[in-house]
Protein backbone atom coordinates (compact mmCIF):
# COMPACT_ATOMS: atom_id res chain seq x y z
CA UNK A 1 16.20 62.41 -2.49
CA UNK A 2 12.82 63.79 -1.41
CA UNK A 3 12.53 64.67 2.20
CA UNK A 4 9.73 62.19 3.83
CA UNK A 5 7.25 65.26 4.70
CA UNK A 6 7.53 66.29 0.56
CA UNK A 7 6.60 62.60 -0.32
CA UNK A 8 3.58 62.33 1.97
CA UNK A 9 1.89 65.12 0.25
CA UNK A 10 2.15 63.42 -3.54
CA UNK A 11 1.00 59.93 -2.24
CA UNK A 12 -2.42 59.34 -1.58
CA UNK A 13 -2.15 55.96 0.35
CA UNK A 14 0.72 55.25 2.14
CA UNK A 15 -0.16 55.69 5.89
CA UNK A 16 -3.80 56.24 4.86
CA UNK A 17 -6.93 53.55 5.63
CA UNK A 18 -6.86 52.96 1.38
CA UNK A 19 -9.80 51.05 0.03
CA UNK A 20 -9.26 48.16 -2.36
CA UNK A 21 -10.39 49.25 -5.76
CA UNK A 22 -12.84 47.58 -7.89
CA UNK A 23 -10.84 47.51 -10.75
CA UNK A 24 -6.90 48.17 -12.15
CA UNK A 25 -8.53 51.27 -14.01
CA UNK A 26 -9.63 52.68 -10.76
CA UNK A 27 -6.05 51.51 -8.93
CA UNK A 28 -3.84 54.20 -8.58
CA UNK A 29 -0.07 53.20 -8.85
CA UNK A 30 1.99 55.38 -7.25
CA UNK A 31 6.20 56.31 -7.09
CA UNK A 32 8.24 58.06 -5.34
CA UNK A 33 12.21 58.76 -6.38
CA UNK A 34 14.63 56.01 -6.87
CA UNK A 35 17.35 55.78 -4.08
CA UNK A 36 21.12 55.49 -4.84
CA UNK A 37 19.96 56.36 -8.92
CA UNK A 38 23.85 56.38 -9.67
CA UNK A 39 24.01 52.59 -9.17
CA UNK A 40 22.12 50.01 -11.28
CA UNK A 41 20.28 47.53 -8.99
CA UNK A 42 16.70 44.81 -9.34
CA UNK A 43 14.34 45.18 -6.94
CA UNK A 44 11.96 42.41 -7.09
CA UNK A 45 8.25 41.90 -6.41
CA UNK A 46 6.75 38.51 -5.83
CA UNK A 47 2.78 37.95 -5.39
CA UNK A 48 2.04 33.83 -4.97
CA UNK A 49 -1.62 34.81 -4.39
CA UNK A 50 -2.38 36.78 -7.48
CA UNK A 51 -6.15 36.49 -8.85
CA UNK A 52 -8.71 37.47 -11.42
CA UNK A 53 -11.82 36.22 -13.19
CA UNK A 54 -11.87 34.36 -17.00
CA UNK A 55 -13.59 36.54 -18.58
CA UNK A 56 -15.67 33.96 -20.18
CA UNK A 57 -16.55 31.94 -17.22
CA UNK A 58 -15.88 34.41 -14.26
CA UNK A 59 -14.48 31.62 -12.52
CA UNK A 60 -11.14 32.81 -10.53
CA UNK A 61 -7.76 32.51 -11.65
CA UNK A 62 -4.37 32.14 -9.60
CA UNK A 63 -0.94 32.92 -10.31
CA UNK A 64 2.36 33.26 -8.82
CA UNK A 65 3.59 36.83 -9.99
CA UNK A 66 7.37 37.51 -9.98
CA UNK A 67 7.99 41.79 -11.28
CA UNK A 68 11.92 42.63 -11.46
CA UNK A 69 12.89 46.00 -12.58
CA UNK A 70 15.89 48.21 -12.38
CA UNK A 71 14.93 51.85 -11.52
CA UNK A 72 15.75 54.97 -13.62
CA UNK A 73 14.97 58.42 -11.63
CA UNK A 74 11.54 56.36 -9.70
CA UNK A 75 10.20 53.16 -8.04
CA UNK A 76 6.69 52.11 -7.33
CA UNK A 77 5.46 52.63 -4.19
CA UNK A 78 4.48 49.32 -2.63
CA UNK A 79 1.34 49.89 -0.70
CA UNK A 80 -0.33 51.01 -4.12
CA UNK A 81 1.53 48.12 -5.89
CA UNK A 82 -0.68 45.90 -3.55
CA UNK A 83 -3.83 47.64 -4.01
CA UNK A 84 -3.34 47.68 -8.34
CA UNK A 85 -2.45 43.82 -7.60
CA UNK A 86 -5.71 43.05 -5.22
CA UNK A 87 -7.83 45.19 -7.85
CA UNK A 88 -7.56 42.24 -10.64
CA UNK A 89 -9.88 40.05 -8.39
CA UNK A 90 -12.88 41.48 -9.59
CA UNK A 91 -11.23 41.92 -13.72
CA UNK A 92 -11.80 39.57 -15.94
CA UNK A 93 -8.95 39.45 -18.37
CA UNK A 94 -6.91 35.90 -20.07
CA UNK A 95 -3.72 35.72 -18.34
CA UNK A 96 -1.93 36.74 -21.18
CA UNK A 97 -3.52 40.21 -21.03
CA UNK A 98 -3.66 40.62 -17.11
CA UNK A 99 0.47 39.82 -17.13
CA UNK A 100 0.94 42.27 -20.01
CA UNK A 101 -0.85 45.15 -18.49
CA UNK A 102 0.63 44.51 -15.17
CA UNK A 103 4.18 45.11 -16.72
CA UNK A 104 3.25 47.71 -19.41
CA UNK A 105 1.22 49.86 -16.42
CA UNK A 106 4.36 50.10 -14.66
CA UNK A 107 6.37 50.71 -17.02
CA UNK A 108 4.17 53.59 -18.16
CA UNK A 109 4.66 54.76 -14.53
CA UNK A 110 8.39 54.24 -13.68
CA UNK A 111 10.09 54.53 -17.03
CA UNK A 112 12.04 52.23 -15.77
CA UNK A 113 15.97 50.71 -16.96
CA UNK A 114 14.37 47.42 -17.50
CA UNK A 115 11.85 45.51 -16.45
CA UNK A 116 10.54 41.59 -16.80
CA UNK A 117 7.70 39.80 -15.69
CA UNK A 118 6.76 36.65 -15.09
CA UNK A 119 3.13 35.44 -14.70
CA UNK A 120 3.09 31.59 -13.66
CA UNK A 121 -0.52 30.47 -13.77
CA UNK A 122 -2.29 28.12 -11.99
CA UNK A 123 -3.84 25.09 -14.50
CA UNK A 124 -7.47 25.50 -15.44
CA UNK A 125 -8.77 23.01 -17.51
CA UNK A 126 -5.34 20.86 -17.00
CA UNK A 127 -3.15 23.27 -18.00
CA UNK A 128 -0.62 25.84 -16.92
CA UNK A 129 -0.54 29.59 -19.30
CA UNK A 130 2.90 31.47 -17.98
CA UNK A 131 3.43 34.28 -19.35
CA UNK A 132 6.64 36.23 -19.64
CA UNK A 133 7.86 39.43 -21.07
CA UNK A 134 10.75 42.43 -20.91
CA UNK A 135 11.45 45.88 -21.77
CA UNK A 136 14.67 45.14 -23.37
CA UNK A 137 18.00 43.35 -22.93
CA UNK A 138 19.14 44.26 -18.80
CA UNK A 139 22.22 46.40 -18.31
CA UNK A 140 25.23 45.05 -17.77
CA UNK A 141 26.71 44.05 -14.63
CA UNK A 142 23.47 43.96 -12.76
CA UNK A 143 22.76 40.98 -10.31
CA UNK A 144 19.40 39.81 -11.40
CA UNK A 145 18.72 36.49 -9.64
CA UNK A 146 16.33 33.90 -11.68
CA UNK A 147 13.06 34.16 -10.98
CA UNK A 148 13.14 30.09 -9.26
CA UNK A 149 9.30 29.54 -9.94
CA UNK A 150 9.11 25.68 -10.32
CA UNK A 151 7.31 24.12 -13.59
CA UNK A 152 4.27 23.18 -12.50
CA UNK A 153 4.07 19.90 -10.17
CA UNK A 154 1.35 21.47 -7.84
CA UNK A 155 3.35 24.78 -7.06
């Protein structure tokens, strides 16, 4: 494992007044080495307040964001997890595509053991659009608790 003073100078915003980008292109997502990378284990992100534009009608969209991965050699730094997140306010993008380049971005990033999302959107129009996707079948032997995001009744 990196010593603390090593990982400060290869991330940009941890400890740093960070501005919220304009846009997931301009986010920078950020990692730092996995922990304990003998064992398998999920670590789980969870954003209830997610949002972005239609990009038809630029009217706001909300969704309830749950990321589980297993790390290989890195994880994702959270602070710049936050800022990538916040960036999709201003992006319009269907929720389909906004879920799918959530997950693929990271996984571009972490090269992770697995990964899932799942992308449980608000109704517009009367009508829910979750989204889910995986890398691959999860190792074996790996707690990975269910995600527990109700169907919607007014989440």
């Amino acid at each position: 494992m990196s010593e603390p003073s090593d990982l400060k100078k290869h991330l940009t915003q941890l400890g740093q007044n960070s501005p919220l980008p304009q846009s997931p292109e301009e986010a920078k997502l950020e990692r730092v080495p996995a922990p304990y990378q003998e064992y398998d284990y999920t670590i789980r992100f969870t954003a209830p307040e997610f949002t972005s534009l239609c990009p038809i009608t630029g009217q706001p969209d909300f969704a309830h964001l749950v990321i589980d991965y297993i790390p290989g050699k890195w994880i994702v730094e959270s602070k710049s997890l936050k800022l990538y997140l916040s960036s999709f306010r201003n992006h319009g993008s269907f929720h389909e595509a906004c879920t799918i380049e959530i997950a693929s971005t990271i996984v571009k990033l972490l090269k992770p053991k697995w990964l899932r999302i799942g992308g449980y959107w608000y109704p517009r129009g009367g009508m829910p659009i979750d989204v889910f996707w995986q890398t691959d079948t999860p190792p074996k032997k790996v707690w990975i608790p269910e995600q527990e995001v109700p169907s919607y009744r007014g989440r």
